[in-house]
N, C-alpha and C. Protein backbone atom coordinates (compact mmCIF):
# COMPACT_ATOMS: atom_id res chain seq x y z
N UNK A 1 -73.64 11.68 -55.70
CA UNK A 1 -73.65 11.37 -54.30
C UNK A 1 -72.86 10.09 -54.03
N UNK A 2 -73.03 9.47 -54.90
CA UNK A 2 -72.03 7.74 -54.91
C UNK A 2 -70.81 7.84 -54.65
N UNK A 3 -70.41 8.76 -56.04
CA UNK A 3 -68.77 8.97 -56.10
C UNK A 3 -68.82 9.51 -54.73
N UNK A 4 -68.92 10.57 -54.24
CA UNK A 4 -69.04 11.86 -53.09
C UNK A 4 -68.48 10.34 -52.27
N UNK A 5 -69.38 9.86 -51.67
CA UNK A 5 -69.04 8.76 -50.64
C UNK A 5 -67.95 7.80 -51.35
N UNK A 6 -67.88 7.17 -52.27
CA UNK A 6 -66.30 6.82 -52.72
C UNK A 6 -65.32 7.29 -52.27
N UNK A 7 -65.34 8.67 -52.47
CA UNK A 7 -63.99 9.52 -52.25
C UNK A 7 -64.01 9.81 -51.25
N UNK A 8 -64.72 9.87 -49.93
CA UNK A 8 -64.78 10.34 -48.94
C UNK A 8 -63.90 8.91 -48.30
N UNK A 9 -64.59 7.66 -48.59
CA UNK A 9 -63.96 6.33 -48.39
C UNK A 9 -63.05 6.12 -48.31
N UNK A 10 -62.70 6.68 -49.73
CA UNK A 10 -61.19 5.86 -50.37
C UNK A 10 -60.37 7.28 -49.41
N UNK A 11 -60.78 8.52 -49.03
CA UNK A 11 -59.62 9.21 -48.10
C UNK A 11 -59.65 8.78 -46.34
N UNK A 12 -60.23 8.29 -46.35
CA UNK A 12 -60.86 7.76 -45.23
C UNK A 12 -59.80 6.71 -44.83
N UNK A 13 -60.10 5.73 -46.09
CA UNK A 13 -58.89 4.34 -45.90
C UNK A 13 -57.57 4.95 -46.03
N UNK A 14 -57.07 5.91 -46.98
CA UNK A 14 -55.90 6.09 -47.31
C UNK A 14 -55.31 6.99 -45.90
N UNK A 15 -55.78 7.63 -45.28
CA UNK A 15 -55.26 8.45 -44.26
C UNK A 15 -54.98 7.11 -42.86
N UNK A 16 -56.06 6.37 -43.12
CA UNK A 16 -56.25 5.39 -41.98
C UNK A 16 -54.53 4.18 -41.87
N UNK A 17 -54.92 4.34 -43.48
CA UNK A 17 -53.04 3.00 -43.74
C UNK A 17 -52.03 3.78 -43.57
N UNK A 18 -52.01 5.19 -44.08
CA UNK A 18 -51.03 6.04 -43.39
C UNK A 18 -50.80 6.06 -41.92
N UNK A 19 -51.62 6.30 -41.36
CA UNK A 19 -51.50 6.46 -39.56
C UNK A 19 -50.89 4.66 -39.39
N UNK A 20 -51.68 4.01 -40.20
CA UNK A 20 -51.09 2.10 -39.69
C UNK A 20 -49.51 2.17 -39.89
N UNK A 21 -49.41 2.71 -41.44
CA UNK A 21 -47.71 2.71 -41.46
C UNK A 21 -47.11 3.27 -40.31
N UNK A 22 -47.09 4.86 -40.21
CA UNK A 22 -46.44 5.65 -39.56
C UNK A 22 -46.13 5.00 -38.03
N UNK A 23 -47.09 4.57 -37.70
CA UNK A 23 -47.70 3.81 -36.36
C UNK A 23 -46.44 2.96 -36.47
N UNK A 24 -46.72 1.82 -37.27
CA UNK A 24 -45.70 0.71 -37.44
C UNK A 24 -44.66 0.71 -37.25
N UNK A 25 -44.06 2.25 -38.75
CA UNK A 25 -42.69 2.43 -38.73
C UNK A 25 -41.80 2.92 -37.29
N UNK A 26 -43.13 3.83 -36.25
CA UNK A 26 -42.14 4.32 -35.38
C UNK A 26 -42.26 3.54 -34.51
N UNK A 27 -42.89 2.46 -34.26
CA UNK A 27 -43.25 1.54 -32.80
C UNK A 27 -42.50 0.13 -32.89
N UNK A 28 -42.64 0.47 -34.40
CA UNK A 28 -42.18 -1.43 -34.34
C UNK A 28 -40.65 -1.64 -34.65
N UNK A 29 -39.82 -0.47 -34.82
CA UNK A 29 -38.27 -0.72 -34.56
C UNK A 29 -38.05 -0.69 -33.36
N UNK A 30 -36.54 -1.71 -32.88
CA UNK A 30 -36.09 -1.86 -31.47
C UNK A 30 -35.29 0.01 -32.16
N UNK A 31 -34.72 0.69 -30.67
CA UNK A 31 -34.10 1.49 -30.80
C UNK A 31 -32.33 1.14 -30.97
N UNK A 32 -31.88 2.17 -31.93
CA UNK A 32 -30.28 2.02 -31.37
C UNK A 32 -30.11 2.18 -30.66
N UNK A 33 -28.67 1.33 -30.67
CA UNK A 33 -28.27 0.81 -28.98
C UNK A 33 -26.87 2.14 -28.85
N UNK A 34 -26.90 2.88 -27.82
CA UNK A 34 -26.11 3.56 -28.26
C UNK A 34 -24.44 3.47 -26.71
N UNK A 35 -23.51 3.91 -27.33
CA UNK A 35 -22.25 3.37 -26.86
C UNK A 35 -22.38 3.26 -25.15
N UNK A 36 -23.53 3.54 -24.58
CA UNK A 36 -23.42 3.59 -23.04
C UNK A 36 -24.32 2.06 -22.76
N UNK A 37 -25.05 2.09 -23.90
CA UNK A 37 -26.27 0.88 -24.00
C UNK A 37 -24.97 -0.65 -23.73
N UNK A 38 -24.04 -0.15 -24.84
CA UNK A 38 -23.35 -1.43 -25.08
C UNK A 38 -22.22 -1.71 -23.66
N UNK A 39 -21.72 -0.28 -23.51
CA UNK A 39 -20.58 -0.59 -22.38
C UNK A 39 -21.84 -1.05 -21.27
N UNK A 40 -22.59 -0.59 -20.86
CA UNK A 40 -23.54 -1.51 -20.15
C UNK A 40 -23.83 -2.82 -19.88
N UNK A 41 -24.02 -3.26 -21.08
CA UNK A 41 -24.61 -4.66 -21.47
C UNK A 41 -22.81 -5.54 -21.23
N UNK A 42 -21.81 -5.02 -22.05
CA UNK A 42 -20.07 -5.35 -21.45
C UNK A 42 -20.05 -5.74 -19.95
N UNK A 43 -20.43 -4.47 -19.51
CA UNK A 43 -20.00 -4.69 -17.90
C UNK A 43 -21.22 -5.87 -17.28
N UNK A 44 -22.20 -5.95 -17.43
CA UNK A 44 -23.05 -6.64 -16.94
C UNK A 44 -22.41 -8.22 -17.44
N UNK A 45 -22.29 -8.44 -18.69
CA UNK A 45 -21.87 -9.61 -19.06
C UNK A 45 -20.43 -10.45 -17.93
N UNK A 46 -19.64 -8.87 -17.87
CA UNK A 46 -18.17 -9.59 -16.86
C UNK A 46 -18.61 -9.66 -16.17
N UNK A 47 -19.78 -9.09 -15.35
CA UNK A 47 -20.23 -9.44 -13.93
C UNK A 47 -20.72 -10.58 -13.64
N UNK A 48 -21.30 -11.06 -14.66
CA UNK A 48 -21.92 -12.20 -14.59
C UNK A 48 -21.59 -13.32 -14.79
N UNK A 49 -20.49 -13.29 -15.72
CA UNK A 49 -19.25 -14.01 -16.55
C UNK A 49 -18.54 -14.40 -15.04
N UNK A 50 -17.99 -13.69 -14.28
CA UNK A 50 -16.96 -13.71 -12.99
C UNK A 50 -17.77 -14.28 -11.80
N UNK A 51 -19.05 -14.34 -11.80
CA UNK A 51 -20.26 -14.66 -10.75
C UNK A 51 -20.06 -16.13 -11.06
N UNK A 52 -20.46 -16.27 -12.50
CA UNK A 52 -20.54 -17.45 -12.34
C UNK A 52 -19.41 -18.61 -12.31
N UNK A 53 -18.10 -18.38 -12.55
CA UNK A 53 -16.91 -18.87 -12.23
C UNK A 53 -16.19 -18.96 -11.04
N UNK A 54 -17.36 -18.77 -10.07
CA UNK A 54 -16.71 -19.27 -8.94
C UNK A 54 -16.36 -18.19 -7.59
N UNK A 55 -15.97 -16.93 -8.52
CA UNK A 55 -15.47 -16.03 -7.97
C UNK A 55 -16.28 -15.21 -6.93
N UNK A 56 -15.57 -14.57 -5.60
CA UNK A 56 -16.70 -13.58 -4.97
C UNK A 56 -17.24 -12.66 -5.54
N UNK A 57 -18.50 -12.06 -4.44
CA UNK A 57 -19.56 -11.43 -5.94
C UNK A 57 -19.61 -10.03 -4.76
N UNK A 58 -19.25 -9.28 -6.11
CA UNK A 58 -18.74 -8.03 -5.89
C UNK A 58 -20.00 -7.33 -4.58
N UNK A 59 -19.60 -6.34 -3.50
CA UNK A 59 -20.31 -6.14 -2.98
C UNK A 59 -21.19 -4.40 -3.25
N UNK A 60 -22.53 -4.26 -2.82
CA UNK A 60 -22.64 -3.23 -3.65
C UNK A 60 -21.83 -2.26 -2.65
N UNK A 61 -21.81 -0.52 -3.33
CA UNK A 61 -21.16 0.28 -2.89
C UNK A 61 -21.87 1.17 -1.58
N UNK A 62 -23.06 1.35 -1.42
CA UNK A 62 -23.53 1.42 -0.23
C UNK A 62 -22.85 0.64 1.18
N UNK A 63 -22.38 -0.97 1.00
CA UNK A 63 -21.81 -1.16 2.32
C UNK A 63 -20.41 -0.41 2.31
N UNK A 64 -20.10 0.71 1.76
CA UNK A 64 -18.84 1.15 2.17
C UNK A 64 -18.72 2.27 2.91
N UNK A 65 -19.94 3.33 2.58
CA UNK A 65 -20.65 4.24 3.48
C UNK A 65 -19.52 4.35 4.27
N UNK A 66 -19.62 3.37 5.46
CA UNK A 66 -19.18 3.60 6.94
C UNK A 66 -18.19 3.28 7.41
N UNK A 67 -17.77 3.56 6.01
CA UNK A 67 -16.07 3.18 6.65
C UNK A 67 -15.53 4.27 6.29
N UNK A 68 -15.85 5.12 5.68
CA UNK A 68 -15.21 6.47 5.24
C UNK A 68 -14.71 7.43 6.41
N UNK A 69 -13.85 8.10 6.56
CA UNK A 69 -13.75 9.10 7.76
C UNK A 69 -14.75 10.17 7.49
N UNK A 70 -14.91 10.62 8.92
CA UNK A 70 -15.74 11.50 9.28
C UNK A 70 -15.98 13.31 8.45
N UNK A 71 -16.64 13.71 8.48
CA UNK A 71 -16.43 14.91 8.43
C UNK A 71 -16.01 15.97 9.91
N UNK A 72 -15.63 16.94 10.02
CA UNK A 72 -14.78 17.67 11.04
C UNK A 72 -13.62 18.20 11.20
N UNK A 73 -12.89 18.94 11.69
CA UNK A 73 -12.08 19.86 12.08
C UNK A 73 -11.53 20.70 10.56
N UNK A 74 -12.86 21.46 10.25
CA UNK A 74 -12.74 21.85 8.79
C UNK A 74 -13.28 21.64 7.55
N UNK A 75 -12.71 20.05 7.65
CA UNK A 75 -12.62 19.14 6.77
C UNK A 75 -14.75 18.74 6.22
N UNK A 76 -15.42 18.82 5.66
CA UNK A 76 -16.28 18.62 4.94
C UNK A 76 -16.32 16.98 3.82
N UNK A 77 -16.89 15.50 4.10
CA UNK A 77 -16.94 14.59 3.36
C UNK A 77 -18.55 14.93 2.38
N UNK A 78 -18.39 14.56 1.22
CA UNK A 78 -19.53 14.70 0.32
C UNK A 78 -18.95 13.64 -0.37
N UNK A 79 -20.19 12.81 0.08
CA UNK A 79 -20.76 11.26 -1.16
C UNK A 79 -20.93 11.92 -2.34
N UNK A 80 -20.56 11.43 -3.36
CA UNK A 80 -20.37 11.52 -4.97
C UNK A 80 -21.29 10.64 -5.91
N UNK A 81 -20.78 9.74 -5.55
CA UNK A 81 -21.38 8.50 -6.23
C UNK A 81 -20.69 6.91 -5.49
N UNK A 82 -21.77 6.45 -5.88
CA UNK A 82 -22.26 4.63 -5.39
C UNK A 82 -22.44 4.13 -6.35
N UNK A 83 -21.94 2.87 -6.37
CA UNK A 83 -22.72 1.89 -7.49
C UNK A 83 -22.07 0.25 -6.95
N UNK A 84 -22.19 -0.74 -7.90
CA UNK A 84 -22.19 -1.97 -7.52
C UNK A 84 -20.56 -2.03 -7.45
N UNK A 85 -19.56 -2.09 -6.51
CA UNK A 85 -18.80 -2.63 -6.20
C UNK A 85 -17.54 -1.30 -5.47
N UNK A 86 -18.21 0.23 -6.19
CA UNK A 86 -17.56 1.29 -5.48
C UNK A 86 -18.24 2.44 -4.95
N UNK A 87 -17.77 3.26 -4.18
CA UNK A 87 -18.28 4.27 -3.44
C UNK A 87 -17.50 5.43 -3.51
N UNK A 88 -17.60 6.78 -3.83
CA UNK A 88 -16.41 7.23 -3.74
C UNK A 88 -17.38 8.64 -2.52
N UNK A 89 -16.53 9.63 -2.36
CA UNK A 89 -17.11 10.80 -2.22
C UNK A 89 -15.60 12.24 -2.23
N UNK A 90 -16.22 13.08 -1.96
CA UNK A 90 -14.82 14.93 -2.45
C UNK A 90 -14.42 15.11 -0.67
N UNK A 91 -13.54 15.41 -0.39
CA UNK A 91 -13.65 15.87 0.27
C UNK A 91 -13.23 17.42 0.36
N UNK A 92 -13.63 17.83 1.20
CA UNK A 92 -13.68 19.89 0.63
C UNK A 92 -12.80 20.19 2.15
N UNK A 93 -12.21 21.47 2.04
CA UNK A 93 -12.13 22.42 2.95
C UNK A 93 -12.48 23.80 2.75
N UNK A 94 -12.91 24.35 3.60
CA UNK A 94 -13.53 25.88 3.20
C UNK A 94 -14.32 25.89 2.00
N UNK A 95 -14.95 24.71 1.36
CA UNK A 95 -15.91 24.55 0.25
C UNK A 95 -14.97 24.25 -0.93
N UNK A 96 -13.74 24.03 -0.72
CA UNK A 96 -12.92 23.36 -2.03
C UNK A 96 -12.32 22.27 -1.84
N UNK A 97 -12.81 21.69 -3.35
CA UNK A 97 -12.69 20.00 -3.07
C UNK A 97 -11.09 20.16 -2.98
N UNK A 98 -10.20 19.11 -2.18
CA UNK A 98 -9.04 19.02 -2.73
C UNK A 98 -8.87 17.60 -3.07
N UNK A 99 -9.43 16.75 -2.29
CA UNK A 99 -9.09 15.48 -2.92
C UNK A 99 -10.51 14.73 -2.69
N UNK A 100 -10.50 13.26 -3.63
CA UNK A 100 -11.62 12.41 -3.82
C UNK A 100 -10.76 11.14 -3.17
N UNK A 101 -11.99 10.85 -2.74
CA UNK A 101 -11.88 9.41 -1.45
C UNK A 101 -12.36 8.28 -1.98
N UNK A 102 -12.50 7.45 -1.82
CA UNK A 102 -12.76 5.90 -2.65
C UNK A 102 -12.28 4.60 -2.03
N UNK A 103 -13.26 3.85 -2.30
CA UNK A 103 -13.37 2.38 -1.73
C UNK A 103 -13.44 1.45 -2.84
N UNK A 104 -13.03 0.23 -3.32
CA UNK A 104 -13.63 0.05 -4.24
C UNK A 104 -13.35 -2.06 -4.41
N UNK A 105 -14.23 -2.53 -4.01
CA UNK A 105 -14.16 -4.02 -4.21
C UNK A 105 -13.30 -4.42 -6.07
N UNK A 106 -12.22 -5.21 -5.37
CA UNK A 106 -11.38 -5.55 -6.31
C UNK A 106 -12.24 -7.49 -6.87
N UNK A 107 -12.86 -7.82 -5.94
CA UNK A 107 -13.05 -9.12 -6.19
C UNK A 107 -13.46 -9.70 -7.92
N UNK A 108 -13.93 -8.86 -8.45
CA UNK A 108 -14.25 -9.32 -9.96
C UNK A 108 -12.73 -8.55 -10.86
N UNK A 109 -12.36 -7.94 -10.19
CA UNK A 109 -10.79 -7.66 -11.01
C UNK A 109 -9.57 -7.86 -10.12
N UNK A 110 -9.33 -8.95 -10.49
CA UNK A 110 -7.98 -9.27 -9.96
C UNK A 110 -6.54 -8.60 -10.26
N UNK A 111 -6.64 -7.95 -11.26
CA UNK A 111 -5.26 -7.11 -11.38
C UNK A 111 -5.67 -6.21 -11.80
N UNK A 112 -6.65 -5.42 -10.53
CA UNK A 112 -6.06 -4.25 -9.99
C UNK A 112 -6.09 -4.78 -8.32
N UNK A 113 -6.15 -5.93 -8.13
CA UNK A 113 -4.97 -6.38 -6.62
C UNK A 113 -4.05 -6.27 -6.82
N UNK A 114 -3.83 -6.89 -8.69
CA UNK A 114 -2.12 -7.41 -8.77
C UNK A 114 -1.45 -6.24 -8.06
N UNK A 115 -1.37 -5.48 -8.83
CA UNK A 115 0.33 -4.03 -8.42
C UNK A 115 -0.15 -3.96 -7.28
N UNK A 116 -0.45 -4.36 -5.86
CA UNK A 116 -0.13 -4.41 -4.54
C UNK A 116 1.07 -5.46 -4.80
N UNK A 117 0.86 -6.26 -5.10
CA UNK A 117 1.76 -7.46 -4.59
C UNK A 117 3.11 -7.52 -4.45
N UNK A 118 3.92 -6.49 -4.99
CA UNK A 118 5.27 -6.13 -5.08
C UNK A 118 5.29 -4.79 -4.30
N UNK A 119 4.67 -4.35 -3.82
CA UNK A 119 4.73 -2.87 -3.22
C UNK A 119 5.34 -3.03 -2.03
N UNK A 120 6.26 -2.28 -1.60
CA UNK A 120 7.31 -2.85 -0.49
C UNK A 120 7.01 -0.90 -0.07
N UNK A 121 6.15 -0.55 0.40
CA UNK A 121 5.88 0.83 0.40
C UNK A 121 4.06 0.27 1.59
N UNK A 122 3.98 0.67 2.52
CA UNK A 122 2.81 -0.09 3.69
C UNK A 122 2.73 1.04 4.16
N UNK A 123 0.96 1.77 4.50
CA UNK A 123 0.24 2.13 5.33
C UNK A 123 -0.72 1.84 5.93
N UNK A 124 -0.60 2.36 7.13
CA UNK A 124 -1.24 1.80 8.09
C UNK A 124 -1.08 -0.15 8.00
N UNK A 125 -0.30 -0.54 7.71
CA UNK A 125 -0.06 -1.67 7.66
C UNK A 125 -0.67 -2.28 6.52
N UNK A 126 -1.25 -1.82 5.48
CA UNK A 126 -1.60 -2.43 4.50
C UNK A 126 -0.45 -2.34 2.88
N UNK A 127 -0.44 -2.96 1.97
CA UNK A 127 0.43 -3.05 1.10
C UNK A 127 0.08 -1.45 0.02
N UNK A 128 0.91 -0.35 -0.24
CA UNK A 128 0.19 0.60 -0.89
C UNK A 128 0.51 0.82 -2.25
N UNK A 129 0.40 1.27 -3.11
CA UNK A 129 0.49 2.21 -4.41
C UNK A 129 0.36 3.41 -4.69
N UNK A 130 1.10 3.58 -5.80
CA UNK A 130 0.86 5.46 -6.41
C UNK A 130 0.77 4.91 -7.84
N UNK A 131 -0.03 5.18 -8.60
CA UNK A 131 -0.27 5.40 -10.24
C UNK A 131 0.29 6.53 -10.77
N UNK A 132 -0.06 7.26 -9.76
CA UNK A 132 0.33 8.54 -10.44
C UNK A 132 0.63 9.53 -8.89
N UNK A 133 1.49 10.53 -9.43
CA UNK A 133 1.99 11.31 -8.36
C UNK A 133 0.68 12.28 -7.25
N UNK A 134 -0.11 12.08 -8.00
CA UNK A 134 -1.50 12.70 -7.16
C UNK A 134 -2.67 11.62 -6.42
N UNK A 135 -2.12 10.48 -6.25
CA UNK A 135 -2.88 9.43 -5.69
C UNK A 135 -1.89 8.39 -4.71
N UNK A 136 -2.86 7.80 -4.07
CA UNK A 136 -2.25 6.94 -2.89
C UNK A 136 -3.30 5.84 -2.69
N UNK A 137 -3.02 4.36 -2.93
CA UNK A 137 -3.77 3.60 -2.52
C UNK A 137 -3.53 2.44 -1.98
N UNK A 138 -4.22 1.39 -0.97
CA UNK A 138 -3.79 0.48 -0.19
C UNK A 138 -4.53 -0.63 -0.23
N UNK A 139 -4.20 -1.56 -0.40
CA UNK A 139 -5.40 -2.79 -0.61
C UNK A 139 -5.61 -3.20 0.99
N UNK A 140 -6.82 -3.52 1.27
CA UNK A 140 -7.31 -3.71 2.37
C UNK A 140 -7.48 -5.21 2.51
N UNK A 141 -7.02 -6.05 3.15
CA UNK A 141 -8.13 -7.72 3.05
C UNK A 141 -7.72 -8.18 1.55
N UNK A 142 -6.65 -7.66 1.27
CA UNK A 142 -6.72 -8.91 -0.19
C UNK A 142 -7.74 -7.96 -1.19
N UNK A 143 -8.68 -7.21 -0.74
CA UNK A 143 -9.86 -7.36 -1.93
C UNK A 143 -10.31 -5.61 -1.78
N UNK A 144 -10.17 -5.02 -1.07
CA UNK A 144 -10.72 -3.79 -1.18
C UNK A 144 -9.57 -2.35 -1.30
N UNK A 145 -9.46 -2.11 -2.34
CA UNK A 145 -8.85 -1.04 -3.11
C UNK A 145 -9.57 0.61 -2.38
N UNK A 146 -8.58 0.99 -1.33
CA UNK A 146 -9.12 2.43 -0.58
C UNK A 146 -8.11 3.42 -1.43
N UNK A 147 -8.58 4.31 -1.93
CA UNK A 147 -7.56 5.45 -2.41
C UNK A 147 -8.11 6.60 -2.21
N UNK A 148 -6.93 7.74 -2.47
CA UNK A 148 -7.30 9.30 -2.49
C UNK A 148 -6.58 9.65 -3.64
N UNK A 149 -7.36 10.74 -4.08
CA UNK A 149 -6.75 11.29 -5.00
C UNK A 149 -6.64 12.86 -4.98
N UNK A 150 -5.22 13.67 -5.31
CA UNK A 150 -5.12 14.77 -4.60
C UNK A 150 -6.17 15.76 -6.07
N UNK A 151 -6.96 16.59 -5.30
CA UNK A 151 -7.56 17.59 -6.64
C UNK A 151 -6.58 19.02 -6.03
N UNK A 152 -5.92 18.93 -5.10
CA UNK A 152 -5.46 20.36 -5.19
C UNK A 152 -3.71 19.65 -4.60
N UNK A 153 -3.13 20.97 -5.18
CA UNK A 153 -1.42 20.83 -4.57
C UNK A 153 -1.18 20.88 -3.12
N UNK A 154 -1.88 21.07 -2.73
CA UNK A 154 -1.66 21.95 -0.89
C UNK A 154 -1.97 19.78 -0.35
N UNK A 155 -2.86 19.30 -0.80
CA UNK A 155 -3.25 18.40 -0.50
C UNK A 155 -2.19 17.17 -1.03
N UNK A 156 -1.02 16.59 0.04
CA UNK A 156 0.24 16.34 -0.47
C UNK A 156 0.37 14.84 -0.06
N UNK A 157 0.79 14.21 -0.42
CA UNK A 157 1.31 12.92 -0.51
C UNK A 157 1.48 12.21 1.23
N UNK A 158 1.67 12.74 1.80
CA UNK A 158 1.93 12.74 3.82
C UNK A 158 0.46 13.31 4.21
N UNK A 159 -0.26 13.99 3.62
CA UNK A 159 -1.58 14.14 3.82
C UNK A 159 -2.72 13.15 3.24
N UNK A 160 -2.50 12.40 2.12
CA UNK A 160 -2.99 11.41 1.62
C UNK A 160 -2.99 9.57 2.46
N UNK A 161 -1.79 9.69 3.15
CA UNK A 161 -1.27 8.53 3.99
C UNK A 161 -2.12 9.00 5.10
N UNK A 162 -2.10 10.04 5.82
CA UNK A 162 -3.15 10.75 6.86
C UNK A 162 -4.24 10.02 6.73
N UNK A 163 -5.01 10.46 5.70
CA UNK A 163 -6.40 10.67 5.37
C UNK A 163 -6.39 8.90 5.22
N UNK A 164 -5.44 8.42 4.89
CA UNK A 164 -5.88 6.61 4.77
C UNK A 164 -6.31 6.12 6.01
N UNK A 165 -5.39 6.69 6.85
CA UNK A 165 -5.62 5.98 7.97
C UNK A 165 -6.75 6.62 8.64
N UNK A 166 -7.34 7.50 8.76
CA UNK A 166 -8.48 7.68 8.95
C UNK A 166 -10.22 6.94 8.72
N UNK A 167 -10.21 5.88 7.54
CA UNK A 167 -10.89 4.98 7.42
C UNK A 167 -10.95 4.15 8.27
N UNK A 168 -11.98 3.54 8.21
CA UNK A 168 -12.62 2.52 9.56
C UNK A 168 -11.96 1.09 8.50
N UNK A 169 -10.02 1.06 8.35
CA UNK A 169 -9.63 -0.04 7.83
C UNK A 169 -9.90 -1.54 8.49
N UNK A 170 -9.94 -1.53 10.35
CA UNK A 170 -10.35 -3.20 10.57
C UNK A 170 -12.00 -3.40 10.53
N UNK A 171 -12.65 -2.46 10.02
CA UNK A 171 -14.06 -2.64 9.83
C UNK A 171 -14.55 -2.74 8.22
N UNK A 172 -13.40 -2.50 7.69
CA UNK A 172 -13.14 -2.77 6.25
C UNK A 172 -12.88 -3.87 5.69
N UNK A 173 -11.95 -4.44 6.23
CA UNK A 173 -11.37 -5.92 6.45
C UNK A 173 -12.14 -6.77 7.15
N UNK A 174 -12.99 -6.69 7.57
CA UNK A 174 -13.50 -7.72 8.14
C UNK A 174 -15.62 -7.93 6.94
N UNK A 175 -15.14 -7.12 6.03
CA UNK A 175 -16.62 -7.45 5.48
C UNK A 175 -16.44 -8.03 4.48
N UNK A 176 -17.22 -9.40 3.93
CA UNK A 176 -16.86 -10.31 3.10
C UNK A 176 -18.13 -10.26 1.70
C-alpha cells in the first residue's frame, strides 16, 4: 500500500513538472517577429524619427475623405483603404474598376515632392507627374501628392487630368 501511494506520487509529480515545462516552454517565449512585424516597427521608427526632427506630422488619411470627387453620372467612387498619411479609393463604371484615386501627405517624405519640382507639365494649376504611362499626379500645397492610376485602357491620360480636377484641390490646399 506504501509503494501503491509512492507511485501514485511520484506520477502525480512527474505529470505535474511536465504540464510546468510544457506550460513554460510555450508561454514563456516572445514570438517571432515576422517580416510585416519588422516593416512595421521600420515604418513606425521613420515616423517618429521625422516627428521628432522638426518636421510636419503626417496627417491621418481619413481627413482626405472629402476631397475626393463625387460619385455620379455613371461613374461609382469606392474607398479602398485609409491609413496614417493616405487614402486611396477604385473608381468603377458599370461595376469595373478602371482607375484608383489617391491622396497622399508627402510631409514625412520629401522626395516624393522632389520630381514635382522640375515638372514644367501643370494641372489644374498645380505642378504634375507621370511615373509611368498609366498614372498622373500633381502635388497640391507643396505637400499633398493627388494621383490616378489608369486600371483599364479606355481610361486615358486626358481622362486622368479630368478626374484631377475634379477633387476639392483649394480645400486640399488649404489643410495643414
Amino acid at each position: 500500500m506504501i509503494i501503491k501511494k509512492q507511485r501514485t506520487s511520484a506520477t502525480i509529480i512527474s505529470v505535474a513538472l511536465t504540464l510546468l515545462l510544457f506550460v513554460t516552454a510555450c508561454g514563456g517565449s516572445s514570438k517571432q517577429a515576422s517580416r510585416w512585424d519588422s516593416a512595421q516597427r521600420q515604418s513606425t521608427e521613420q515616423v517618429n524619427t521625422s516627428r521628432s526632427s522638426g518636421s510636419a506630422q503626417v496627417l491621418p488619411g481619413s481627413a482626405f475623405n472629402r476631397f475626393f470627387p463625387l460619385s455620379g453620372n455613371g461613374f461609382e467612387r469606392v474607398y479602398t483603404q485609409e491609413k496614417q498619411g493616405s487614402a486611396l479609393a477604385k473608381l468603377k463604371q458599370g461595376g469595373k474598376e478602371i482607375a484608383v484615386l489617391s491622396i497622399t501627405d508627402t510631409a514625412n517624405n520629401p522626395k516624393a515632392a522632389e520630381k514635382f519640382q522640375n515638372s514644367t507639365k501643370q494641372v489644374a494649376g498645380y505642378p504634375a507627374y507621370s511615373l509611368t504611362p498609366k498614372d498622373t499626379a500633381i502635388l497640391v500645397a507643396d505637400r499633398f501628392q493627388v494621383k490616378i492610376q489608369s486600371r483599364d485602357d479606355s481610361f486615358t491620360p486626358g481622362d486622368r487630368e479630368a478626374w484631377l480636377q475634379k477633387f476639392n484641390l483649394n480645400g486640399l490646399a488649404g489643410l495643414k
